[in-house]
C-alpha atoms as a PDB file:
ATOM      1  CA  UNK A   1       0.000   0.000   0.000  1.00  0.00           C
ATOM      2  CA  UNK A   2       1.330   3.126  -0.946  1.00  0.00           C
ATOM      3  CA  UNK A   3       2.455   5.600   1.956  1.00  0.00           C
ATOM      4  CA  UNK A   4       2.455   2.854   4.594  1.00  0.00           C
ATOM      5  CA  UNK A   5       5.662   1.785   6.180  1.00  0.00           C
ATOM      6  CA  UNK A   6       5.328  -2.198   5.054  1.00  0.00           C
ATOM      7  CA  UNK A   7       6.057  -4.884   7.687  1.00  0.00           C
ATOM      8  CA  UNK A   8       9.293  -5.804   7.783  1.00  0.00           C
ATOM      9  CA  UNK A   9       8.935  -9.377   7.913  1.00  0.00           C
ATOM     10  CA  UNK A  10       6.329  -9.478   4.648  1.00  0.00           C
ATOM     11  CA  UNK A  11       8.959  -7.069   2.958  1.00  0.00           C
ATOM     12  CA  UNK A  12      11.810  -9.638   3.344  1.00  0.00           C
ATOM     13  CA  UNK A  13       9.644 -13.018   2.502  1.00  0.00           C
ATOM     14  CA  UNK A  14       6.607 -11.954   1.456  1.00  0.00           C
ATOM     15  CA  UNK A  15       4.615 -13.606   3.808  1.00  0.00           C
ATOM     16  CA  UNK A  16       1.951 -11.187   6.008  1.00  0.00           C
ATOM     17  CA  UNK A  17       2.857 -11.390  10.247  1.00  0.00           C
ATOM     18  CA  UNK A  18      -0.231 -11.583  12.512  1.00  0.00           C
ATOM     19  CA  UNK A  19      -0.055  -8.212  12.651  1.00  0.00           C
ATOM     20  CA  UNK A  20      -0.422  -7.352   9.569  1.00  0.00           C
ATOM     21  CA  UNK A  21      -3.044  -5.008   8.678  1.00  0.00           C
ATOM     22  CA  UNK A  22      -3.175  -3.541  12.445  1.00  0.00           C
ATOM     23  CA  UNK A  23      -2.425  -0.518  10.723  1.00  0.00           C
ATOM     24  CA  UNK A  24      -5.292   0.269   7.744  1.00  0.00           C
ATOM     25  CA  UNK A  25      -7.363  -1.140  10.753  1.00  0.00           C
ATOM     26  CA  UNK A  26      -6.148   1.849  13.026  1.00  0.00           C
ATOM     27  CA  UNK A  27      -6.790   3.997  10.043  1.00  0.00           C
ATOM     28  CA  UNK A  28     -10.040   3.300   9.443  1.00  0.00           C
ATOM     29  CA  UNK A  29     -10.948   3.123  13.026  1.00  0.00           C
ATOM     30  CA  UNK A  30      -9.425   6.866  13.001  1.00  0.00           C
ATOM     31  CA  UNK A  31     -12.043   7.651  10.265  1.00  0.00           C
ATOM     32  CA  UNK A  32     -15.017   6.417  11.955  1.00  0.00           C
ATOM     33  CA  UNK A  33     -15.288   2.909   9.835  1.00  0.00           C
ATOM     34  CA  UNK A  34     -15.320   0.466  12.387  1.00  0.00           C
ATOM     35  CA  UNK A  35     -16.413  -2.567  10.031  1.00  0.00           C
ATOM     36  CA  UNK A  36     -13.732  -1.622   7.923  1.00  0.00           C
ATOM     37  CA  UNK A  37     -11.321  -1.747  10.710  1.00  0.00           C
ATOM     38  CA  UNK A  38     -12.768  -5.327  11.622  1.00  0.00           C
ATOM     39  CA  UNK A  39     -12.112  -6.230   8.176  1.00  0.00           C
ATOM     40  CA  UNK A  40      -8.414  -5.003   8.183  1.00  0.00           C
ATOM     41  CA  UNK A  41      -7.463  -6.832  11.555  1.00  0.00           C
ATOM     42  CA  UNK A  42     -10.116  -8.502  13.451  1.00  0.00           C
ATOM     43  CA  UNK A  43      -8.058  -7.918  16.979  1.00  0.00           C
ATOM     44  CA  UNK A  44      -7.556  -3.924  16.752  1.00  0.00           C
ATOM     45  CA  UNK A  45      -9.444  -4.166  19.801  1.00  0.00           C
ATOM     46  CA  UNK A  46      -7.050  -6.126  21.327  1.00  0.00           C
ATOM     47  CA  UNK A  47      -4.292  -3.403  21.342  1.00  0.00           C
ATOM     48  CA  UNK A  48      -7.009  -0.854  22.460  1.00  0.00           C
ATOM     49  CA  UNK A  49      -7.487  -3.336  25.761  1.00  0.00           C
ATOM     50  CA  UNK A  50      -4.178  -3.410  26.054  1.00  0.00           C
ATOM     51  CA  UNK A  51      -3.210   0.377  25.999  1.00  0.00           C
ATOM     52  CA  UNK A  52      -6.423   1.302  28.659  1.00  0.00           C
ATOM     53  CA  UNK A  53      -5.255  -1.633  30.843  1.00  0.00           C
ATOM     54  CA  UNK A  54      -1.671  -0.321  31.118  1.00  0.00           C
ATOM     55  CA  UNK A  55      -2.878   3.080  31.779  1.00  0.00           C
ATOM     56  CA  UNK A  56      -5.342   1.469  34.337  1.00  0.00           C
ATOM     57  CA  UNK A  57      -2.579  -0.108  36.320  1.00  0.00           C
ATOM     58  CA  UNK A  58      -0.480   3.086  36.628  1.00  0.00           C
ATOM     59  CA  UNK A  59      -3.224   3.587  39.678  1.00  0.00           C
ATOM     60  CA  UNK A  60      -4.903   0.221  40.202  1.00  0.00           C
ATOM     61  CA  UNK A  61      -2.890  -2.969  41.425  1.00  0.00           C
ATOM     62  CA  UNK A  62      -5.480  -5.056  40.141  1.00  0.00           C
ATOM     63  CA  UNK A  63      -4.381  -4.271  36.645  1.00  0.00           C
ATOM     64  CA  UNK A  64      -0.683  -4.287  36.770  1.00  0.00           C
ATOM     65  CA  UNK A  65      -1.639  -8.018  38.430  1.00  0.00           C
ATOM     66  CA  UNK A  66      -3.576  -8.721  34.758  1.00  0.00           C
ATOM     67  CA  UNK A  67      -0.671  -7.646  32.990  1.00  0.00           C
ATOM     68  CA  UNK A  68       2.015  -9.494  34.896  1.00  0.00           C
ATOM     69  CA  UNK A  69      -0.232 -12.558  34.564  1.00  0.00           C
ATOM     70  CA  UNK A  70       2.084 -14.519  31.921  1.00  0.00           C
ATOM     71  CA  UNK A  71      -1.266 -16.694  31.478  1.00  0.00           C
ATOM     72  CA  UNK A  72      -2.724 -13.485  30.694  1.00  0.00           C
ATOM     73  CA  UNK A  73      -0.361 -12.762  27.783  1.00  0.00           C
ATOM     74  CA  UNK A  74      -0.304 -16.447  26.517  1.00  0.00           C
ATOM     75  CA  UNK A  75      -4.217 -15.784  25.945  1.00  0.00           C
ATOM     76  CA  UNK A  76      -3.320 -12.751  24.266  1.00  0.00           C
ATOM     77  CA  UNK A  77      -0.534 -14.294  22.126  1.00  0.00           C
ATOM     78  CA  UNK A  78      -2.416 -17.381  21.371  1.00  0.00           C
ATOM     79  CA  UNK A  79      -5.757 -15.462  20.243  1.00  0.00           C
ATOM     80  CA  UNK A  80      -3.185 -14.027  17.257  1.00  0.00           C
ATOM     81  CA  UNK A  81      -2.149 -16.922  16.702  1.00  0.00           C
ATOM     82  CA  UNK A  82      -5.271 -18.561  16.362  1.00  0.00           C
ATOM     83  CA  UNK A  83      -7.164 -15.699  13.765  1.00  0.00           C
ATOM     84  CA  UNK A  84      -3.908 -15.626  11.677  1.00  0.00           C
ATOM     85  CA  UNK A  85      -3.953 -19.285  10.785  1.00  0.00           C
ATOM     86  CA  UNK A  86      -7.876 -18.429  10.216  1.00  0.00           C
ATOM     87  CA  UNK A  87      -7.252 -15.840   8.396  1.00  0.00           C
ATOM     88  CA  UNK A  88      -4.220 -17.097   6.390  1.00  0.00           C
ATOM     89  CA  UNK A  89      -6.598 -20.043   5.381  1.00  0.00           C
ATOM     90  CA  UNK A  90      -9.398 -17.759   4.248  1.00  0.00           C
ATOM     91  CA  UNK A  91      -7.275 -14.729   2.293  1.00  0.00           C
ATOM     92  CA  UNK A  92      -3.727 -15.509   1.614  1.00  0.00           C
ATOM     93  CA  UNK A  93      -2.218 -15.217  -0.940  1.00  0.00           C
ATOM     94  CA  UNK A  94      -4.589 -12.986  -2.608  1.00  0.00           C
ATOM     95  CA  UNK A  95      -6.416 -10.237  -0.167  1.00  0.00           C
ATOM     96  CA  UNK A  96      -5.235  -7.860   1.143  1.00  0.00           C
ATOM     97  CA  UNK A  97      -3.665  -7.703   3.857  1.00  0.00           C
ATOM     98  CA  UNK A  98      -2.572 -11.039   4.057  1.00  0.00           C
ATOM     99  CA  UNK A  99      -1.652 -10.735   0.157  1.00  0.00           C
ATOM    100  CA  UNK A 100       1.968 -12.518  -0.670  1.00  0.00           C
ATOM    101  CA  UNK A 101       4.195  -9.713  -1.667  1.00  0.00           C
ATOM    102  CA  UNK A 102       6.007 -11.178  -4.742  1.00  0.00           C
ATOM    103  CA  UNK A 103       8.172  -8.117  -4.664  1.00  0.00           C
ATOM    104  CA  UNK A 104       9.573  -8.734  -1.441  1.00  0.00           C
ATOM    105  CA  UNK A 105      13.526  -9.768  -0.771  1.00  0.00           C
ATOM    106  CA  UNK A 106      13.192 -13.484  -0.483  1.00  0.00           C
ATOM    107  CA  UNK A 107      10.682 -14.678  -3.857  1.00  0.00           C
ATOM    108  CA  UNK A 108      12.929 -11.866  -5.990  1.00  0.00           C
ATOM    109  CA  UNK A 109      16.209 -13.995  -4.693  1.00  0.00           C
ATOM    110  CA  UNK A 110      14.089 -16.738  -5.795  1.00  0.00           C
ATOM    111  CA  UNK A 111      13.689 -15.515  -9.059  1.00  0.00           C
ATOM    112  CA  UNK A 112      17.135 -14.819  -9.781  1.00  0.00           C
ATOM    113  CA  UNK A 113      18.220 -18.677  -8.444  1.00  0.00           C
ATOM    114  CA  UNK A 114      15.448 -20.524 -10.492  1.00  0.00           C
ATOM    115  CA  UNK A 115      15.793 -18.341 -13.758  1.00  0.00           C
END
């Protein structure tokens, strides 16, 4: 997408993270379009939770216990985990933004090897 910063790890192999798409998601949360931020990165919620609960547990112990909780963050971690294979099985390689970037370090290398 032009005038994003791309993920570095989809620039080198051209393969999306489980992040990717957080970004447009932000973007169109920014602009009001909440189903389009759903549709960018199912989770931008997530990070919202995650940002309020820090700045919860700057006055309330209760919190900073949630977020020393390494149960807590496995959760977290395997929730990605979870709606990226989902959604790896349902758009990649052709929607964006789990689109393979054939452009990327890796597949050109390729190119050059196999041709």
């Amino acid at each position: 997408m032009v005038g994003l910063l791309e993920c570095p790890l989809r620039a080198i192999t051209g393969m999306p993270c489980p992040m990717c798409g957080m970004t447009r998601s932000f973007i169109h949360l920014a602009h009001g379009d909440i189903s389009g931020a759903f549709s960018y990165h199912p989770l931008f919620w997530v990070i919202i939770l995650l940002v309020l609960l820090y700045f919860i547990s700057l006055k309330k112990a209760c919190a900073q216990q949630v977020l020393k909780n390494k149960y807590w963050w496995l959760s977290i971690a395997g929730l990605f985990i979870c709606v990226y294979f989902i959604r790896m099985m349902t758009l990649f390689p052709d929607k964006a933004p789990l689109d393979f970037n054939f452009n990327a370090f890796l597949p050109k290398l390729w190119q050059i090897f196999t041709t």
